[in-house]
C-alpha atoms as a PDB file:
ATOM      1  CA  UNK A   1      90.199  87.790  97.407  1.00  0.00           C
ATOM      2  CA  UNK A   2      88.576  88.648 100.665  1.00  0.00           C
ATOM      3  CA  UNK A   3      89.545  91.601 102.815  1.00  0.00           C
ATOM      4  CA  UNK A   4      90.867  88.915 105.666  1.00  0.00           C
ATOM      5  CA  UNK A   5      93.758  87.905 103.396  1.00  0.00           C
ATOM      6  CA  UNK A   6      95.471  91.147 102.398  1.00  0.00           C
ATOM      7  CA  UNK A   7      98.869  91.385 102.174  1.00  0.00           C
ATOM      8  CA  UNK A   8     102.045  93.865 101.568  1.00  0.00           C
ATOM      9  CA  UNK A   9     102.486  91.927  98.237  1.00  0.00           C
ATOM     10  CA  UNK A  10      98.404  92.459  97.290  1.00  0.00           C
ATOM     11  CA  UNK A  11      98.437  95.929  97.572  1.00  0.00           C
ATOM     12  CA  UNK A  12     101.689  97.852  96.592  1.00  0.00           C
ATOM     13  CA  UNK A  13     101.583  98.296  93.193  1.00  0.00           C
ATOM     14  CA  UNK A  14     105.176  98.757  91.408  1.00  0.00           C
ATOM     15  CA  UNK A  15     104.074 102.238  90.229  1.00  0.00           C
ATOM     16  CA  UNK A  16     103.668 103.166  94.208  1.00  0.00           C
ATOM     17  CA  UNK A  17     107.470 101.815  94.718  1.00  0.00           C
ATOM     18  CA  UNK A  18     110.018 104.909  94.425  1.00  0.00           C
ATOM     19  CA  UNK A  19     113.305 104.530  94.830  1.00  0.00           C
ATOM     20  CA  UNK A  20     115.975 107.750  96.318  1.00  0.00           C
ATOM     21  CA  UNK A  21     113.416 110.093  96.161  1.00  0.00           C
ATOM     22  CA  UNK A  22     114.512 113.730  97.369  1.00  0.00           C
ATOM     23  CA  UNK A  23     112.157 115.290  99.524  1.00  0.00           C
ATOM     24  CA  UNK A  24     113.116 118.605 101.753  1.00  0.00           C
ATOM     25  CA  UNK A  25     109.990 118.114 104.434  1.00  0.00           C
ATOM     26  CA  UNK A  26     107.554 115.998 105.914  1.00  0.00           C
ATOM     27  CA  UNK A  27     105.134 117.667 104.045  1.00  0.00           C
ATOM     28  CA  UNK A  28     106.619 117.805 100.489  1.00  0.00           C
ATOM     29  CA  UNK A  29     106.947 113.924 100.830  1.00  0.00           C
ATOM     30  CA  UNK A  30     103.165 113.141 101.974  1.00  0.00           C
ATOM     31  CA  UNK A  31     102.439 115.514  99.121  1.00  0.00           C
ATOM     32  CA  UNK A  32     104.487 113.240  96.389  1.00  0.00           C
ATOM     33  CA  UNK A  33     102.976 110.516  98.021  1.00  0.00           C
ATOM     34  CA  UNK A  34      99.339 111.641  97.418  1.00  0.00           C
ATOM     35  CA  UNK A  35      99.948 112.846  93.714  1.00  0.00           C
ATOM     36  CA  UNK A  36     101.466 109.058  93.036  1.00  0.00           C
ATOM     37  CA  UNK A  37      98.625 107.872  94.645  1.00  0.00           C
ATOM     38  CA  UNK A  38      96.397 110.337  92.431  1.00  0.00           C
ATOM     39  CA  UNK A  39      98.067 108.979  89.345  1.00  0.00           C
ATOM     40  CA  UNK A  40      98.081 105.352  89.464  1.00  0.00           C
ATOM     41  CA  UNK A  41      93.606 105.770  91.432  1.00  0.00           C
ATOM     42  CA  UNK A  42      92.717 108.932  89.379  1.00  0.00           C
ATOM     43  CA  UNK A  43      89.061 108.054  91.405  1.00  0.00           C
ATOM     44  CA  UNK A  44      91.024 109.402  94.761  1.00  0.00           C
ATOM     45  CA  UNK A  45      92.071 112.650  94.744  1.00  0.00           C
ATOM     46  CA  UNK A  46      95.072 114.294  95.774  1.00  0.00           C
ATOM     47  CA  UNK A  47      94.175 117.177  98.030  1.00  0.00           C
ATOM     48  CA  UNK A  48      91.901 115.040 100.471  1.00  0.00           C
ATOM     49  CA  UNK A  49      94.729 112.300 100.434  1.00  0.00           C
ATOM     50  CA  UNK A  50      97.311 114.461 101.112  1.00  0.00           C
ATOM     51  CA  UNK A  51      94.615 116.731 104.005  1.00  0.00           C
ATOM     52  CA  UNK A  52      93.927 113.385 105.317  1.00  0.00           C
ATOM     53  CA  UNK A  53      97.388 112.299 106.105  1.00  0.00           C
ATOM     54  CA  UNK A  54      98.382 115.241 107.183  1.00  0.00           C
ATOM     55  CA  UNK A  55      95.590 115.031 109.654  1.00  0.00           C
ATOM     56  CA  UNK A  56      96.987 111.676 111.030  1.00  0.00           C
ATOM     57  CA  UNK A  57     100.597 113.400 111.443  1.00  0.00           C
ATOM     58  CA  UNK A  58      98.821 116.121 113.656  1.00  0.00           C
ATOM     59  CA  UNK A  59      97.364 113.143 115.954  1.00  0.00           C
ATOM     60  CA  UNK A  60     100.735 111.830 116.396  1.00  0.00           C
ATOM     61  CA  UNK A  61     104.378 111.459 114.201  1.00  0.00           C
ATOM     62  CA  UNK A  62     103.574 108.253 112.229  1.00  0.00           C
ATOM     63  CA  UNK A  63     107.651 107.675 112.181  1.00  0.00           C
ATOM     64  CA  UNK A  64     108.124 104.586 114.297  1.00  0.00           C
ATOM     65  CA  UNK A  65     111.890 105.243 115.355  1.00  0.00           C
ATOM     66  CA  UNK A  66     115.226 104.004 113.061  1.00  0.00           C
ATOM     67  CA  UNK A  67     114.711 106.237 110.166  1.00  0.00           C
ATOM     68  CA  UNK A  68     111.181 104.493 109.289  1.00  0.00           C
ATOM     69  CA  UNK A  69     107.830 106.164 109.119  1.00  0.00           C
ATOM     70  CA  UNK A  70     104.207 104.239 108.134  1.00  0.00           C
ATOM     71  CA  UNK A  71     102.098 107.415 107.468  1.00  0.00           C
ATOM     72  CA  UNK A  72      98.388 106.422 106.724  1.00  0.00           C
ATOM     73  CA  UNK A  73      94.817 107.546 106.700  1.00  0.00           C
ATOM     74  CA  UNK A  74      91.358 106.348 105.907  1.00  0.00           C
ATOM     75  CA  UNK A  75      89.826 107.546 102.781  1.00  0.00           C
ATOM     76  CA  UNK A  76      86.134 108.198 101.850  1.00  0.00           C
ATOM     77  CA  UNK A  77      85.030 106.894  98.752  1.00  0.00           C
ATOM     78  CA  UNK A  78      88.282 104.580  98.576  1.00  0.00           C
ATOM     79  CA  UNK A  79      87.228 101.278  97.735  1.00  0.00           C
ATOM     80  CA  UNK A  80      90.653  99.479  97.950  1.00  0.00           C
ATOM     81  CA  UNK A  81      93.602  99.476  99.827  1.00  0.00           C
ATOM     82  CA  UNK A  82      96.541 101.123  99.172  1.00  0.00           C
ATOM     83  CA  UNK A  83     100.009 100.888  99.549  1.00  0.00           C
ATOM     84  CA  UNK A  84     102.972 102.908  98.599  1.00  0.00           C
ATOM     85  CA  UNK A  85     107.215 102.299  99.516  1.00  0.00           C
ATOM     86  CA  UNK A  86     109.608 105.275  99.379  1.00  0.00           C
ATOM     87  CA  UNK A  87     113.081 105.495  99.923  1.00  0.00           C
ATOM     88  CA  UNK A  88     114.520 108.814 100.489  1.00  0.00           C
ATOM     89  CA  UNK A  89     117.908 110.060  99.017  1.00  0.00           C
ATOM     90  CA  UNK A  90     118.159 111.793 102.334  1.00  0.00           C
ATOM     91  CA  UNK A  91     116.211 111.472 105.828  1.00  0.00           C
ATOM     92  CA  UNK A  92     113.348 114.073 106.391  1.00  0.00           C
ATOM     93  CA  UNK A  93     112.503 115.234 110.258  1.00  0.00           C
ATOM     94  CA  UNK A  94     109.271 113.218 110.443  1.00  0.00           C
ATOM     95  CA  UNK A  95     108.960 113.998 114.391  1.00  0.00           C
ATOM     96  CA  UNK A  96     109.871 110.690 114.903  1.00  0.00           C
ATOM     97  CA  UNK A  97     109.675 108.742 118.168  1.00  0.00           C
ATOM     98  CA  UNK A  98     113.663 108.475 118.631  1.00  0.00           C
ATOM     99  CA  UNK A  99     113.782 112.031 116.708  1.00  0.00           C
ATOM    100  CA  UNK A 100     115.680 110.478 114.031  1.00  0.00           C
ATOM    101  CA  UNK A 101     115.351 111.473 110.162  1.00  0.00           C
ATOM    102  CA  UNK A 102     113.049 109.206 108.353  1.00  0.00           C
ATOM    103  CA  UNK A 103     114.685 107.862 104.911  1.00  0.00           C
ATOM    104  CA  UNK A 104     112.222 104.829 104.464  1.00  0.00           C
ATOM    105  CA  UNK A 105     108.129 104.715 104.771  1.00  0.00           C
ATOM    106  CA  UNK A 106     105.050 102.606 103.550  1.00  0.00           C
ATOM    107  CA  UNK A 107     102.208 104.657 103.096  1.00  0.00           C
ATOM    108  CA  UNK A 108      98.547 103.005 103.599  1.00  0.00           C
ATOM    109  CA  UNK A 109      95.555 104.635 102.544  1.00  0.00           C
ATOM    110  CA  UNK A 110      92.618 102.652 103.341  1.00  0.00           C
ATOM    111  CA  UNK A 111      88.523 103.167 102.905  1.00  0.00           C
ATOM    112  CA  UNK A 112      87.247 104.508 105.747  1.00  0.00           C
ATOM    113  CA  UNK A 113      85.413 101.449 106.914  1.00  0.00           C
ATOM    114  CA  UNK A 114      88.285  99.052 107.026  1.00  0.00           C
ATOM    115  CA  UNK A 115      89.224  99.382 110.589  1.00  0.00           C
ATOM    116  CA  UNK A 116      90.984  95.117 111.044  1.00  0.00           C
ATOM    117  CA  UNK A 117      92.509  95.047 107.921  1.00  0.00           C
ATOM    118  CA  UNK A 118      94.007  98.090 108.301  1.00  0.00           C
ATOM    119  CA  UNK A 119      95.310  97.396 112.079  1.00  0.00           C
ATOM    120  CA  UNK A 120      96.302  93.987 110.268  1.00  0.00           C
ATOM    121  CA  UNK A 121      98.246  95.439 107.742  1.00  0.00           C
ATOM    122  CA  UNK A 122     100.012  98.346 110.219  1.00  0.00           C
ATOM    123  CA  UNK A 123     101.057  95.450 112.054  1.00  0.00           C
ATOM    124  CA  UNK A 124     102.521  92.959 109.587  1.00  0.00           C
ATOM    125  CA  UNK A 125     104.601  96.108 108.370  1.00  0.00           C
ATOM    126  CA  UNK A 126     105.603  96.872 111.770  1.00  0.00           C
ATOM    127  CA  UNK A 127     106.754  93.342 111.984  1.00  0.00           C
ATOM    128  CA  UNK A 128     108.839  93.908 108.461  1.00  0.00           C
ATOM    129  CA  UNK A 129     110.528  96.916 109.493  1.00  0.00           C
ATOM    130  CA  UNK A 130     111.560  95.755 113.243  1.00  0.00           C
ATOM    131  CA  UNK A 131     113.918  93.691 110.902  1.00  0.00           C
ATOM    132  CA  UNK A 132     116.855  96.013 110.673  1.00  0.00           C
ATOM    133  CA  UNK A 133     118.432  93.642 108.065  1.00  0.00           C
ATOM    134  CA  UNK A 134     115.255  93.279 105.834  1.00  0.00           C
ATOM    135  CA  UNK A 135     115.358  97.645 106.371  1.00  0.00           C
ATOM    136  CA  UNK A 136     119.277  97.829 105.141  1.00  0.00           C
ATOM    137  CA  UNK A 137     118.576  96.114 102.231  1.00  0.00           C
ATOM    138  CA  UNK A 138     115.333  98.061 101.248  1.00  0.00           C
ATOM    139  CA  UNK A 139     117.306 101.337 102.057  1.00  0.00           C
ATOM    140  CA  UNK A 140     120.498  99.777  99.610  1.00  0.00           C
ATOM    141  CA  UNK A 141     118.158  99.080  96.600  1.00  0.00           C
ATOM    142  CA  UNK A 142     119.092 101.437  93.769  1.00  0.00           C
ATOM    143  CA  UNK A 143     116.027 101.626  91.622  1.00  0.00           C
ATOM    144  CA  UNK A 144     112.267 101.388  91.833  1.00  0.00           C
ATOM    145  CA  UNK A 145     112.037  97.536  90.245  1.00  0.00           C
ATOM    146  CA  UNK A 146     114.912  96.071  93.097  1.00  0.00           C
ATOM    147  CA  UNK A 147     112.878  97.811  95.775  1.00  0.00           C
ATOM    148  CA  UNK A 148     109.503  96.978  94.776  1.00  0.00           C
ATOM    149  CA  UNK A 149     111.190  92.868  94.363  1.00  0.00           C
ATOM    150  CA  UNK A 150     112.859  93.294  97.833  1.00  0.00           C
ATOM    151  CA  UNK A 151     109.849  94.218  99.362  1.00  0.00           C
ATOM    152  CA  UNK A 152     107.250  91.765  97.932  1.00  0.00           C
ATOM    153  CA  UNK A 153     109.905  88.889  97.403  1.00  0.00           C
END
């Protein structure tokens, strides 16, 4: 598979898809993110995923408005791409655009080189979660398996 033909489906894994997670913060979210992420690529570690998303919050909220947020960062020494889906039991203050609390976010981590695919990928997600319907039923999915189907279905 070449880089040119990534897709939502090729890089969420169903371990990176968690359902009505609780989360108090922006923070304490991007920090379950990056120990999932830790987990299931035990070569990419937690700390510098976690300092490098937080670093791409401080250049600008990555929640895109109607309770959706795509945080992401590129990674030294990642060699893949990276997706992870949460659903929150409760929307976070993500200093959204429209100020409203984020309940629903794709995470991308990226290697640091991968400037189109990445750009490619923000965008086709952009285009899934314009889709308010598509974004009700992701946000009505009771467990991990339904989401994870709903999304790459």
């Amino acid at each position: 598979m070449t880089d040119s033909t990534l897709t939502i489906n090729s890089i969420l894994a169903p371990e990176l898809t968690l359902c009505r997670v609780n989360g108090s913060s922006k923070k304490r979210i991007l920090e379950l993110i990056s120990g999932q992420v830790a987990k299931q690529y035990p070569e990419l570690d937690e700390s510098t995923i976690f300092n490098n998303l937080l670093a791409r919050e401080r250049l600008g909220s990555t929640g895109i408005g109607q309770g959706i947020a795509i945080p992401h960062c590129r990674l030294e020494g990642c060699t893949r791409v990276v997706g992870a889906l949460l659903t929150l039991e409760e929307g976070v203050d993500f200093d959204a655009i429209d100020n409203q609390p984020v309940d629903l976010l794709f995470t991308l981590i990226v290697p640091k080189e991968a400037t189109g695919e990445h750009l490619e990928l923000l965008s086709q997600l952009a285009e899934q979660f314009n889709d308010r319907a598509f974004c009700d039923e992701l946000r009505s999915c009771t467990d991990a398996d339904q989401l994870y189907r709903k999304m790459t279905g």
